[in-house]
N, C-alpha and C. Protein backbone atom coordinates (compact mmCIF):
# COMPACT_ATOMS: atom_id res chain seq x y z
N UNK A 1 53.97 96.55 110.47
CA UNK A 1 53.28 97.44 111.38
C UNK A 1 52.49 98.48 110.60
N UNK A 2 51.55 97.93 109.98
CA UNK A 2 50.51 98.84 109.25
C UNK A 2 50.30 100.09 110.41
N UNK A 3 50.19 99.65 111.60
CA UNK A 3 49.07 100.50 112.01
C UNK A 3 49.96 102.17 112.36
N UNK A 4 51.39 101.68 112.44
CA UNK A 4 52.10 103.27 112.24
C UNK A 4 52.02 104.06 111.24
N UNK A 5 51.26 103.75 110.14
CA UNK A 5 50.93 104.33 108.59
C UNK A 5 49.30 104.97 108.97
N UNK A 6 48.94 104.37 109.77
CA UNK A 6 47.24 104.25 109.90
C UNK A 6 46.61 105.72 109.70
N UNK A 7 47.66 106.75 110.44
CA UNK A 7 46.73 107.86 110.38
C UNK A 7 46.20 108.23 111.98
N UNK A 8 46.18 107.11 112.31
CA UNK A 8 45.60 107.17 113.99
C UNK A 8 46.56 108.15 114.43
N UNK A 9 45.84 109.01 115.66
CA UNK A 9 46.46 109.75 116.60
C UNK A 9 47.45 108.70 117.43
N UNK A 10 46.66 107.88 117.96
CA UNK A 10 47.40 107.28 118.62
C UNK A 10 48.53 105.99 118.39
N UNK A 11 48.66 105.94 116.66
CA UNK A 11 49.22 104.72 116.31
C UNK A 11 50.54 104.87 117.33
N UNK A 12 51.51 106.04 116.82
CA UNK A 12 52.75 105.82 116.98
C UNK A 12 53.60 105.31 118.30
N UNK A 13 52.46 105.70 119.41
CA UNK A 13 52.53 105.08 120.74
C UNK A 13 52.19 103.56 120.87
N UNK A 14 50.90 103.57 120.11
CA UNK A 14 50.40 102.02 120.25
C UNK A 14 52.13 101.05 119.65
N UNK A 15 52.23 101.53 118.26
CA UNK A 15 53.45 100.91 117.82
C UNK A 15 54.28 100.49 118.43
N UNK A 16 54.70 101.64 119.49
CA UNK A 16 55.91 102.00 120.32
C UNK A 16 55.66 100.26 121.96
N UNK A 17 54.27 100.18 121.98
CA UNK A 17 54.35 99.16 122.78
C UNK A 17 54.15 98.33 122.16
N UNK A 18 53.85 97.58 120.95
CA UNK A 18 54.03 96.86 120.36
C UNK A 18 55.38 96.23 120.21
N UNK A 19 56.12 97.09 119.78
CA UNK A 19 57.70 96.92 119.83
C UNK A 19 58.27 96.44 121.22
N UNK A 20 57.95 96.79 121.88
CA UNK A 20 58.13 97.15 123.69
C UNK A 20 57.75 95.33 124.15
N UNK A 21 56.67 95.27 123.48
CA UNK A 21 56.14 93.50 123.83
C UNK A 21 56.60 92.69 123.04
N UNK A 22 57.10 92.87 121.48
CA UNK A 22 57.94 92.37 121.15
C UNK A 22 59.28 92.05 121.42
N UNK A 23 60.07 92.87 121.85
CA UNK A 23 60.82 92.89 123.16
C UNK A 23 60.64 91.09 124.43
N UNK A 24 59.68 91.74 124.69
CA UNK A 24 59.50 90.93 125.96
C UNK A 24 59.29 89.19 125.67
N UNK A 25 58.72 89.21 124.15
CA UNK A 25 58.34 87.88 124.12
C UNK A 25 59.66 86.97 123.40
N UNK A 26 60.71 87.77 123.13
CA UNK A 26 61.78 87.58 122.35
C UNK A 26 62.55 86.87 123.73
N UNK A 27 62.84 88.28 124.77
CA UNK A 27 63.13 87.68 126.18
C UNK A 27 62.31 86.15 126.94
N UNK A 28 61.63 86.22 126.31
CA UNK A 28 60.61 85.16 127.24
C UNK A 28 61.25 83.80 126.39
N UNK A 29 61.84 83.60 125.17
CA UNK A 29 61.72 82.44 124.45
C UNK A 29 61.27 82.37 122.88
N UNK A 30 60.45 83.49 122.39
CA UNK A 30 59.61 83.14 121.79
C UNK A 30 60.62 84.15 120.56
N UNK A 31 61.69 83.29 119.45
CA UNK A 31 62.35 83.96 118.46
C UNK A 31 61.39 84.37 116.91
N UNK A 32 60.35 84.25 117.19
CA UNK A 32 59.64 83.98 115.58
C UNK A 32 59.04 86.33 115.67
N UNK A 33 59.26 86.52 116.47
CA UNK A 33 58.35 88.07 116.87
C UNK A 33 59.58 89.00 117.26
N UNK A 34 60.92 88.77 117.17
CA UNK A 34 62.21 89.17 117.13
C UNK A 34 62.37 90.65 116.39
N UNK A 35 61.93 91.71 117.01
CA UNK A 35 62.40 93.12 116.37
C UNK A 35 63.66 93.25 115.80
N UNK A 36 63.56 93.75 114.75
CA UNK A 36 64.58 94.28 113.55
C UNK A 36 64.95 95.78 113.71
N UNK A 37 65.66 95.99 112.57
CA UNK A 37 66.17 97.03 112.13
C UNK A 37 64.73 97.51 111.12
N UNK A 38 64.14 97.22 110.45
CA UNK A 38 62.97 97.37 110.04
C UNK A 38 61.99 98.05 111.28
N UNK A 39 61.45 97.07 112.28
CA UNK A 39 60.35 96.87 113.49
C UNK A 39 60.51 98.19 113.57
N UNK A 40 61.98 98.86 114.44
CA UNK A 40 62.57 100.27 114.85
C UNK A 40 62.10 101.31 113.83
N UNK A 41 62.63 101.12 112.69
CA UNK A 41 62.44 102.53 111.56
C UNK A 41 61.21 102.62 111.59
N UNK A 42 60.26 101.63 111.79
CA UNK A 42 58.54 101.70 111.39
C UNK A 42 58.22 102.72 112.90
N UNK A 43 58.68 102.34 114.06
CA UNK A 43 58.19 103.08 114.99
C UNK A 43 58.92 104.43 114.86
N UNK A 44 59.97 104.43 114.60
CA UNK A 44 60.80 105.81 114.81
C UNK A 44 60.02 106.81 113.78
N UNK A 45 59.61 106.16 112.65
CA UNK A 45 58.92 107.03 111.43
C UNK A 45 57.25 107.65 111.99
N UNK A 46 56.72 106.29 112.26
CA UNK A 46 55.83 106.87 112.75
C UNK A 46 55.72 107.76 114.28
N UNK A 47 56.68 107.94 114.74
CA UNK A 47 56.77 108.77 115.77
C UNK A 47 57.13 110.50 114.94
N UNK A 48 58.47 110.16 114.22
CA UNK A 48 58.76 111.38 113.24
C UNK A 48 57.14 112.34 112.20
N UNK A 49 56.58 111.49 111.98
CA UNK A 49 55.37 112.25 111.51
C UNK A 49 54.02 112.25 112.04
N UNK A 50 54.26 111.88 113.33
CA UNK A 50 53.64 112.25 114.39
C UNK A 50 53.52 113.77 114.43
N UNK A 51 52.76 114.43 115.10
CA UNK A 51 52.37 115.68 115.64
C UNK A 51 51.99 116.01 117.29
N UNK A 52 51.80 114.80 117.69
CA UNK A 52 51.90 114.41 119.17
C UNK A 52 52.69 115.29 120.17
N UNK A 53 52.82 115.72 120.91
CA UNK A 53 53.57 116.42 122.05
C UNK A 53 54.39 115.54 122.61
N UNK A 54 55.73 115.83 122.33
CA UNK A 54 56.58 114.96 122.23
C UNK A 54 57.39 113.71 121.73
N UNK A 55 56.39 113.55 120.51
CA UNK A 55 56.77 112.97 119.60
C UNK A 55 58.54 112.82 119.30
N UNK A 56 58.68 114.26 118.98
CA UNK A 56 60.41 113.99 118.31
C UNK A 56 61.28 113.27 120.22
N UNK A 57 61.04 113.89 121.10
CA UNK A 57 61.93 113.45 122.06
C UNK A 57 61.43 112.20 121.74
N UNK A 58 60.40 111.03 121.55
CA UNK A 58 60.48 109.90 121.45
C UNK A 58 61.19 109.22 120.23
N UNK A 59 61.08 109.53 119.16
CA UNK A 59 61.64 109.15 117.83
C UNK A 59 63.32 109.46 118.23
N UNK A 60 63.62 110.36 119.06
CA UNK A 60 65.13 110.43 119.59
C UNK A 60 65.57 109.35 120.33
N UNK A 61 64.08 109.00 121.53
CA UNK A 61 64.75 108.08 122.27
C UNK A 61 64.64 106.56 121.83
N UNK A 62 64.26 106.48 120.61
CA UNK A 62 64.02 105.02 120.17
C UNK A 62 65.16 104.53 119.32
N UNK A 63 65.95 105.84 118.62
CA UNK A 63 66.79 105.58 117.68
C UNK A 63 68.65 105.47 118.83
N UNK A 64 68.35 106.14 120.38
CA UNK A 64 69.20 106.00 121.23
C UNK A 64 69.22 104.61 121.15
N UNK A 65 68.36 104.09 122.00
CA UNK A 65 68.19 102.53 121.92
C UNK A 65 68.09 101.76 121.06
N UNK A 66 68.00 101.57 119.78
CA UNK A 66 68.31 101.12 118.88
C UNK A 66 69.90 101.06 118.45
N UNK A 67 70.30 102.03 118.82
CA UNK A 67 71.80 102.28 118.62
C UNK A 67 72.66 101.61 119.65
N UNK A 68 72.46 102.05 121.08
CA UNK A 68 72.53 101.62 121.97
C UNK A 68 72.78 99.83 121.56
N UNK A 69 72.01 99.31 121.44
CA UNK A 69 71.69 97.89 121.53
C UNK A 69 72.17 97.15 120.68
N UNK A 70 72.27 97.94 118.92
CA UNK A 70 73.38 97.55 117.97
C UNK A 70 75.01 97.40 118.43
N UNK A 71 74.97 98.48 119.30
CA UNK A 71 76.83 98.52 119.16
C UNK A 71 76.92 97.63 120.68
N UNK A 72 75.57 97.23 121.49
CA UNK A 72 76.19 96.16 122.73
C UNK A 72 75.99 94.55 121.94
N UNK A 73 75.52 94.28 120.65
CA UNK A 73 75.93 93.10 120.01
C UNK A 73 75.04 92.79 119.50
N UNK A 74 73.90 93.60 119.21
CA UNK A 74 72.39 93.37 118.61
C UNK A 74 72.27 93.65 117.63
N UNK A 75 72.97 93.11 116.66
CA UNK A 75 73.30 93.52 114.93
C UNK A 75 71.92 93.98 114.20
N UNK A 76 70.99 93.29 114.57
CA UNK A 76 69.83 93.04 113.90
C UNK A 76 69.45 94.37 114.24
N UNK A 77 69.56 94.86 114.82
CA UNK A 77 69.10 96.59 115.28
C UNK A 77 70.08 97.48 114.76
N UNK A 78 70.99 96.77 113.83
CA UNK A 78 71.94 98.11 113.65
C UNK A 78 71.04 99.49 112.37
N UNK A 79 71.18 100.50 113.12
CA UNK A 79 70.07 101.56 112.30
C UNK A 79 70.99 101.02 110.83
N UNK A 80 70.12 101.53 109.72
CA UNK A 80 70.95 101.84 108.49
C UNK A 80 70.43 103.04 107.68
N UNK A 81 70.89 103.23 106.33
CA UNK A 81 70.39 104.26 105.49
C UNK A 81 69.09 104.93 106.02
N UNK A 82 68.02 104.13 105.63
CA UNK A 82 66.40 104.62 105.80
C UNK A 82 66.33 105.05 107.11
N UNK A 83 66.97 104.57 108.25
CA UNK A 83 67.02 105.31 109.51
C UNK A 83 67.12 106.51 109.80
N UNK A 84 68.61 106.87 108.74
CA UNK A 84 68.88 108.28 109.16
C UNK A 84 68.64 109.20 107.68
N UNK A 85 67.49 108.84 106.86
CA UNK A 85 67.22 109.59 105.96
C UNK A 85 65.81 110.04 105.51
N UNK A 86 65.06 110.31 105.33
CA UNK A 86 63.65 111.57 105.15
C UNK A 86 62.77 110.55 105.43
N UNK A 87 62.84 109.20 105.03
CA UNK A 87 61.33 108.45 106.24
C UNK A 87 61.72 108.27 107.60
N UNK A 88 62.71 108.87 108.27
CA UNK A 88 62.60 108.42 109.49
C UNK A 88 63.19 109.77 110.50
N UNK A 89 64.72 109.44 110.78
CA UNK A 89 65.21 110.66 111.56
C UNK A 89 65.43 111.87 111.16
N UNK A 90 65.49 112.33 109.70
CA UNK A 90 65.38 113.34 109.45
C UNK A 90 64.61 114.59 109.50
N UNK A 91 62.92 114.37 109.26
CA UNK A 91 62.05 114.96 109.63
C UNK A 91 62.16 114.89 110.95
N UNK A 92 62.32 114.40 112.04
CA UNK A 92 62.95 114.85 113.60
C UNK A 92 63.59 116.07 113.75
N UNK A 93 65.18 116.14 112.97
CA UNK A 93 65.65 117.26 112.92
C UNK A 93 65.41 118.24 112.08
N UNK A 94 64.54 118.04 111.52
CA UNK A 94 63.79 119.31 110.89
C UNK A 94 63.03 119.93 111.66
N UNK A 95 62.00 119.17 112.27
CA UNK A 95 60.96 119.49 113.75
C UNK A 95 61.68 120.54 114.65
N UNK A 96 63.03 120.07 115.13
CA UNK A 96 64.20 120.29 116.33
C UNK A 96 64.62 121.78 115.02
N UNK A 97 65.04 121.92 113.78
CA UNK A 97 65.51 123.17 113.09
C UNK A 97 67.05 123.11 113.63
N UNK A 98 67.56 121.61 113.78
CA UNK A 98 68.94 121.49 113.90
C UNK A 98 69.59 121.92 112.77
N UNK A 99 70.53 122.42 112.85
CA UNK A 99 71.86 122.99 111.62
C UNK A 99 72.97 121.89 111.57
N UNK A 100 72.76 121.24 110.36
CA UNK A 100 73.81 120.45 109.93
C UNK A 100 75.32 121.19 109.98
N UNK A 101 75.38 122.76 110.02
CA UNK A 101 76.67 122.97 109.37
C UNK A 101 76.93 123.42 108.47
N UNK A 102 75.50 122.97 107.52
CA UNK A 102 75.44 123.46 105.88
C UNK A 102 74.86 124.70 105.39
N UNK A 103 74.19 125.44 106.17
CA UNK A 103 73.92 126.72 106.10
C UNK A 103 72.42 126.41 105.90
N UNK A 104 71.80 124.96 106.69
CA UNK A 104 70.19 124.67 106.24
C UNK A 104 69.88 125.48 108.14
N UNK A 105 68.52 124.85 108.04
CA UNK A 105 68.39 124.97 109.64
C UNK A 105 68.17 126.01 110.24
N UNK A 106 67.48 126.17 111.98
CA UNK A 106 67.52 127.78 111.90
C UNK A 106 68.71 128.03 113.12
């Protein structure tokens, strides 16, 4: 998914239905277009360095469902490392100025 790297205003949405129709054609029959654990981090990232209005609530709600869908038996979606580290969900909670606990954050 080059085009979440692109720079475009509008990639990270376009991405986001990309994924969304990937989805659908997986449902329909068609296993060769089968979203990953990869597919997800590419949209969740490019949602995370997004600047968009509302961006982070989306990069939240993609990594819900991703999660979501790993632990109902969808291995291939299980988030990993790069998910929850500085190309992807992290810059989210930096956006948000969540406090780990660690004395970061506001």
């Amino acid at each position: 998914m080059l085009l979440a790297r692109s720079g475009d205003d509008r990639a990270p949405s376009t991405a986001e239905k990309i994924l969304k129709q990937m989805d659908v054609l997986l449902h329909l029959g068609n296993t060769f277009v089968r979203p990953d654990t990869k597919s997800y981090n590419t949209v969740i990232n490019a949602w995370a360095k997004s600047g968009e209005k509302g961006a982070v609530s989306r990069a939240e709600h993609i990594l819900a469902e991703m999660t979501r869908r790993s632990e109902a038996g969808e291995h291939h979606l299980k988030p990993d490392t790069i998910t929850y580290t500085t190309r992807c969900i992290l810059p989210v909670f930096a956006r948000r100025r969540v406090s780990f606990g660690f004395g970061f954050g506001g």
